[in-house]
Protein backbone atom coordinates (compact mmCIF):
# COMPACT_ATOMS: atom_id res chain seq x y z
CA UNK A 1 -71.43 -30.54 4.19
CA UNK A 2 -68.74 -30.83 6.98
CA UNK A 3 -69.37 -34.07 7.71
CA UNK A 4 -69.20 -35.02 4.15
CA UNK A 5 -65.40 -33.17 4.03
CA UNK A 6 -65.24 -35.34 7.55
CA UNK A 7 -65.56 -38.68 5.66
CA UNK A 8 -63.60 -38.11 2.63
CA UNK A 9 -60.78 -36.73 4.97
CA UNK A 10 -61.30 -40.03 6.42
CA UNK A 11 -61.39 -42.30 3.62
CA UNK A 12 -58.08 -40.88 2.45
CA UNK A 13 -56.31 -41.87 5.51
CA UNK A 14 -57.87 -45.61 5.15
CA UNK A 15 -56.48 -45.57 1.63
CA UNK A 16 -53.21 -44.40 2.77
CA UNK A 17 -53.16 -46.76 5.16
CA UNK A 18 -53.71 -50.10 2.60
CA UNK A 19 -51.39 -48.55 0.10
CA UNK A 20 -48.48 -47.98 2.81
CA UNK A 21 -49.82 -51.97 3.81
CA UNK A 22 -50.06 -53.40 0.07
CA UNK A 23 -46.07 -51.55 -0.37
CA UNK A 24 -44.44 -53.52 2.34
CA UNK A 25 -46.05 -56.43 1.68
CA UNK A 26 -44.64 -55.96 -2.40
CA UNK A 27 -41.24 -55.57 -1.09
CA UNK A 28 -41.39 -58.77 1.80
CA UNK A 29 -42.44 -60.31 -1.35
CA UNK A 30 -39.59 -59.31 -3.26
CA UNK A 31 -37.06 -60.06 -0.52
CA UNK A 32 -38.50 -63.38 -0.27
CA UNK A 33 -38.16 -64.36 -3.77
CA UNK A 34 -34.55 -63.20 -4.02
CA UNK A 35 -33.47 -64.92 -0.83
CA UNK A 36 -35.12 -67.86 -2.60
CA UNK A 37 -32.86 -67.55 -5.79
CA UNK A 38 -30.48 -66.75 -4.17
CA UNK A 39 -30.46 -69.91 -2.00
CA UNK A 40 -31.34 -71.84 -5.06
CA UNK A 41 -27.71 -70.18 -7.18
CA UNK A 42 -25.87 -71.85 -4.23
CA UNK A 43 -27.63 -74.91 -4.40
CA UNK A 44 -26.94 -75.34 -7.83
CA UNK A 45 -23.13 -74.06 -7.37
CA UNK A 46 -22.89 -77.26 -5.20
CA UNK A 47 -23.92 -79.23 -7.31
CA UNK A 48 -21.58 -78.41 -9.78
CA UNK A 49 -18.72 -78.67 -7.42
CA UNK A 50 -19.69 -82.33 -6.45
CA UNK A 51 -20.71 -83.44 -9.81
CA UNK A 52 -19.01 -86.60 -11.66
CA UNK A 53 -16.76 -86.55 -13.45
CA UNK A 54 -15.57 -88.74 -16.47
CA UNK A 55 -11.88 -89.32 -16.10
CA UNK A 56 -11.67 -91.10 -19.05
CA UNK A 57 -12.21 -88.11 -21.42
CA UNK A 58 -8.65 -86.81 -19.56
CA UNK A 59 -7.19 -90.14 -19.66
CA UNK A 60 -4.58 -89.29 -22.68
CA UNK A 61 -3.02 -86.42 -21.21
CA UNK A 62 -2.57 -88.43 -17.61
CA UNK A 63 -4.56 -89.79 -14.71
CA UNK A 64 -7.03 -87.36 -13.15
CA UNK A 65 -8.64 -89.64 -10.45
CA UNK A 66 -8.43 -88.26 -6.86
CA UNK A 67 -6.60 -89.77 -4.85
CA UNK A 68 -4.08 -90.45 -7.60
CA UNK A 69 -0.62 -90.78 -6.44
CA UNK A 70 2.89 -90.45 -8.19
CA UNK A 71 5.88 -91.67 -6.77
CA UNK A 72 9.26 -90.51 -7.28
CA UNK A 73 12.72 -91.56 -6.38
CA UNK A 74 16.27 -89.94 -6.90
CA UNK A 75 19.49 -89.02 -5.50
CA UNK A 76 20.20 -85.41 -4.39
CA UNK A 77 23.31 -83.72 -3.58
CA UNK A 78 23.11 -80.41 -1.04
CA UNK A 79 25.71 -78.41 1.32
CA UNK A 80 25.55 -79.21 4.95
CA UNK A 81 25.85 -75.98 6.76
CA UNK A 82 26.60 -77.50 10.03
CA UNK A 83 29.12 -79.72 9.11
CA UNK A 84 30.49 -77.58 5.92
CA UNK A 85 30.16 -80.56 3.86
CA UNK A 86 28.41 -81.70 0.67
CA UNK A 87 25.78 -84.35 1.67
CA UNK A 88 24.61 -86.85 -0.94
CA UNK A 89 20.76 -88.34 -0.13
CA UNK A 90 18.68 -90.78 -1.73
CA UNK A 91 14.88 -89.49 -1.09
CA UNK A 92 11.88 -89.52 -2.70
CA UNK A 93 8.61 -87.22 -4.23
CA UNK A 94 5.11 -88.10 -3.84
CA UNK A 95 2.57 -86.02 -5.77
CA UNK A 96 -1.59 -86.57 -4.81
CA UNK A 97 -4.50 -84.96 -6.45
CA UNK A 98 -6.41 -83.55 -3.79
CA UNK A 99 -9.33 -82.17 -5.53
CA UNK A 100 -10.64 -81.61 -9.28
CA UNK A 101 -13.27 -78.90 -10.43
CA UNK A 102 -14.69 -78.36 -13.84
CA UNK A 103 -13.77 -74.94 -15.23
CA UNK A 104 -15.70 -74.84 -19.13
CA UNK A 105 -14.52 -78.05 -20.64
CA UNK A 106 -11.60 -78.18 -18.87
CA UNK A 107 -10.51 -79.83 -15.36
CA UNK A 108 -8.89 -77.32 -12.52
CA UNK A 109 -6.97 -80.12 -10.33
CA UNK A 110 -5.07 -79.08 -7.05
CA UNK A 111 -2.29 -81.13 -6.01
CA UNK A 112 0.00 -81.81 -3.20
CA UNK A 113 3.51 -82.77 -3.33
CA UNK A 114 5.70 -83.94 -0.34
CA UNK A 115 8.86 -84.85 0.23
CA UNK A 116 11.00 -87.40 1.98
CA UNK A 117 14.90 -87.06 2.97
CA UNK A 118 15.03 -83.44 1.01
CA UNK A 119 16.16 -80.43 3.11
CA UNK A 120 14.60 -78.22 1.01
CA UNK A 121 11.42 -78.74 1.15
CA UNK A 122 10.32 -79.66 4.73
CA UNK A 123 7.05 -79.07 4.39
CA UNK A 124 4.16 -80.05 1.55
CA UNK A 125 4.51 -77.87 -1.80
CA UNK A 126 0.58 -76.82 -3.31
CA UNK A 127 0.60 -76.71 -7.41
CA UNK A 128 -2.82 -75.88 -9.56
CA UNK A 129 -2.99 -77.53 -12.95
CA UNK A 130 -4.73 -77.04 -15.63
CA UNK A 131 -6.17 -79.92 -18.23
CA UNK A 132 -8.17 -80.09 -20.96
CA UNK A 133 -8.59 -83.15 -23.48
CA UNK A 134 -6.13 -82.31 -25.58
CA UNK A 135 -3.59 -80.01 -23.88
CA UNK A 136 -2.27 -79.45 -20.35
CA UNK A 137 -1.01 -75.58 -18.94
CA UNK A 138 2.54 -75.78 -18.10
CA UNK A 139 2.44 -72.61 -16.56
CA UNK A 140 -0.76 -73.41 -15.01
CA UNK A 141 -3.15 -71.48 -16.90
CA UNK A 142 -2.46 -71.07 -20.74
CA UNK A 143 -3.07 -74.19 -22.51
CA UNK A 144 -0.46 -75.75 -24.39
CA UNK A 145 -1.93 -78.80 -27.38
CA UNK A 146 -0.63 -81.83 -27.75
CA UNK A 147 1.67 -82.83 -29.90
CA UNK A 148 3.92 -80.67 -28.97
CA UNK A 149 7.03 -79.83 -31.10
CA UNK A 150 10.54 -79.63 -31.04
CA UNK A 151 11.78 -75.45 -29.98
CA UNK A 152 8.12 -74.86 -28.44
CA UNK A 153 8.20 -72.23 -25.28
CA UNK A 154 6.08 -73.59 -22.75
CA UNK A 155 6.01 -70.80 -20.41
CA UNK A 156 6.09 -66.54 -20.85
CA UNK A 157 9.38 -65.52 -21.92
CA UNK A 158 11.17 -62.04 -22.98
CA UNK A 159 10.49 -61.34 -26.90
CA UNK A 160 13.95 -59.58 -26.64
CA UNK A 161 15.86 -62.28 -25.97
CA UNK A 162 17.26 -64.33 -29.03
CA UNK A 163 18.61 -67.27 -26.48
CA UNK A 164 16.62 -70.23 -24.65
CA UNK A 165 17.16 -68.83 -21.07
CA UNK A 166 14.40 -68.10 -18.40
CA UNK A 167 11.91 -70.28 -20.65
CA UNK A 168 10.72 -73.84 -20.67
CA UNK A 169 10.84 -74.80 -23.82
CA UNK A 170 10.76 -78.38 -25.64
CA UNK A 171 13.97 -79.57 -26.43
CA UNK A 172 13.11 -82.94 -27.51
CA UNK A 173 10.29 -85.58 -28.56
CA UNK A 174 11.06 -89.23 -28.30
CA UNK A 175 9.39 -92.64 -27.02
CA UNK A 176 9.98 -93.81 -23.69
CA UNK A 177 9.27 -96.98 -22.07
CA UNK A 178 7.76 -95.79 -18.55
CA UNK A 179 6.36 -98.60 -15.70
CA UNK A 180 6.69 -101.20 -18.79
CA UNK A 181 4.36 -98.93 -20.97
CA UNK A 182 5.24 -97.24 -24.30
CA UNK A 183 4.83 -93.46 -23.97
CA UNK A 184 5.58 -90.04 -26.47
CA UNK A 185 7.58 -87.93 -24.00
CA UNK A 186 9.26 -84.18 -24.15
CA UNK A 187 11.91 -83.30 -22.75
CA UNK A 188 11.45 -79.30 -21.29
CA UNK A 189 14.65 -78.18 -20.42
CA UNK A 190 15.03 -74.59 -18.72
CA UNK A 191 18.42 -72.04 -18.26
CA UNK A 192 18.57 -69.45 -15.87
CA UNK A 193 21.67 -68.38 -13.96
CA UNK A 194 22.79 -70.26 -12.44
CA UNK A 195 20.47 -73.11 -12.30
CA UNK A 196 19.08 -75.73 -14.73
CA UNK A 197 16.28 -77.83 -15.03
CA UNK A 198 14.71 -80.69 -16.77
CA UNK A 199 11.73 -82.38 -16.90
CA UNK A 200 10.13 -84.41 -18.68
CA UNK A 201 6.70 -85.09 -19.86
CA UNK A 202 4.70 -87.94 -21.30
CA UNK A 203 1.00 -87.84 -22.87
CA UNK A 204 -1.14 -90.46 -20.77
CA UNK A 205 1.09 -90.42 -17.53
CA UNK A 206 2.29 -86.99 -16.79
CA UNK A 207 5.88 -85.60 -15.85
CA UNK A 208 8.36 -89.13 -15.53
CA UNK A 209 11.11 -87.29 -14.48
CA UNK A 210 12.39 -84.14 -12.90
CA UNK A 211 16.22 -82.91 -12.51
CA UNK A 212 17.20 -79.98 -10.69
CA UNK A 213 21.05 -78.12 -11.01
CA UNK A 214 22.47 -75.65 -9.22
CA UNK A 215 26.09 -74.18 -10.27
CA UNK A 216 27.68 -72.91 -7.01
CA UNK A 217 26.41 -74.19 -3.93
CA UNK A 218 26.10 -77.80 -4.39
CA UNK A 219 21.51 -78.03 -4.49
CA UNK A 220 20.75 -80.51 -7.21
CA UNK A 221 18.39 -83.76 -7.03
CA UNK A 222 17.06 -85.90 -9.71
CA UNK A 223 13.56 -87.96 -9.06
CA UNK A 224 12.39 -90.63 -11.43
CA UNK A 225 8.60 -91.83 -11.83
CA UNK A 226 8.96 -95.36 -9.64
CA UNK A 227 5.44 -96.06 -9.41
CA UNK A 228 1.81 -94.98 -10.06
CA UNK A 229 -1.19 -95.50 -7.51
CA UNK A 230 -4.64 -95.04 -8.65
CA UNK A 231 -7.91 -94.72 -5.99
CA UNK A 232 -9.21 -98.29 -8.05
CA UNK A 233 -6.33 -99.93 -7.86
CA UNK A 234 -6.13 -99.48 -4.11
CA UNK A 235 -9.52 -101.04 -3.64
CA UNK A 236 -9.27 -104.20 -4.66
């Protein structure tokens, strides 16, 4: 009789044993196969990222190739500090798209603008739009559908105020010829105190113009569209 109580004491521990076995080789198992999906999610996240996209389903609102350059030109008028002067330049604004990612059925594209023989802005200026194929974000993330219409606010504004200041807001729709190319176009104008801007829009080739006042210290410039590049066009 004891050395039956001997061998069932024994055979207990050799069960113990393959169940504390059979557990971690469950949960290597388990770790395994989530490292897999988990490898597999960022697999497919890159593939996303990199995946093609049809610029021509974007092409009404304005050029979304990378590599897409516009080219500005104006005359700007600043105060000289040094020699306590106003200072009239001619320079210009180039703006690039530096990268495009799908976000639904819209496009998320990151741009960089630079600037040549302006004192403000010595260094390159970052700007996220957003585009869809109908509309484009003027305040970079709610949309705004085209056509547009005359009065529309453009960007968040107070609901107390019964004026047009501190909002972009369309103040008028008309047809311009841009690069030799008929275009619709709005004009956004914006009032704050005490500066002023314009700019102005156009469905299939993006903002044309941009004007910039300051009342006081003379700060004011005024760039006009001079020329698009496109990646294709480069190529050949």
């Amino acid at each position: 009789m004891t050395k039956f109580f001997i061998y069932i004491k024994s055979l207990n521990k050799t069960l113990l044993i393959v169940v504390i076995l059979a557990s971690i080789f469950i949960i290597y198992e388990i770790k395994v196969d989530t490292v897999s999906t988990l490898d597999t999610a960022n697999v497919i996240s890159v593939i996303k990222d990199n995946e093609v996209i049809d610029a021509s389903e974007y092409a009404n609102i304005m050029p979304v190739q990378l590599g897409t350059k516009w080219i500005y030109e104006g005359k700007g008028i600043f105060y000289d500090i040094e020699k306590e002067e106003d200072i009239e330049l001619v320079g210009q604004k180039i703006v690039e798209i530096e990268s495009i990612k799908k976000e639904g059925d819209n496009l998320r594209v990151s741009t960089l603008s630079y600037y040549v023989n302006n004192p403000n802005f010595k260094e390159s200026q970052q700007k996220l739009l957003l585009i869809s194929q109908s509309g484009y974000a003027f305040d970079g993330n709610n949309l705004a559908f085209f056509p547009l219409v005359k009065g529309q606010k453009l960007t968040p504004y107070d609901f107390e105020r019964t004026d047009d200041r501190y909002v972009d807001y369309v103040s008028s729709i008309n047809t311009k010829n841009v690069l030799g190319k008929e275009y619709r176009c709005y004009d956004i104008l914006y009032y704050g105190s005490p500066d002023e801007s314009l700019e102005v829009f156009c469905e299939g080739i993006g903002y044309v113009r941009e004007r910039y006042k300051h009342y006081g210290t003379p700060n004011e410039w005024d760039y006009k569209l001079i020329s698009v590049e496109h990646p294709a066009s480069k190529d050949k």
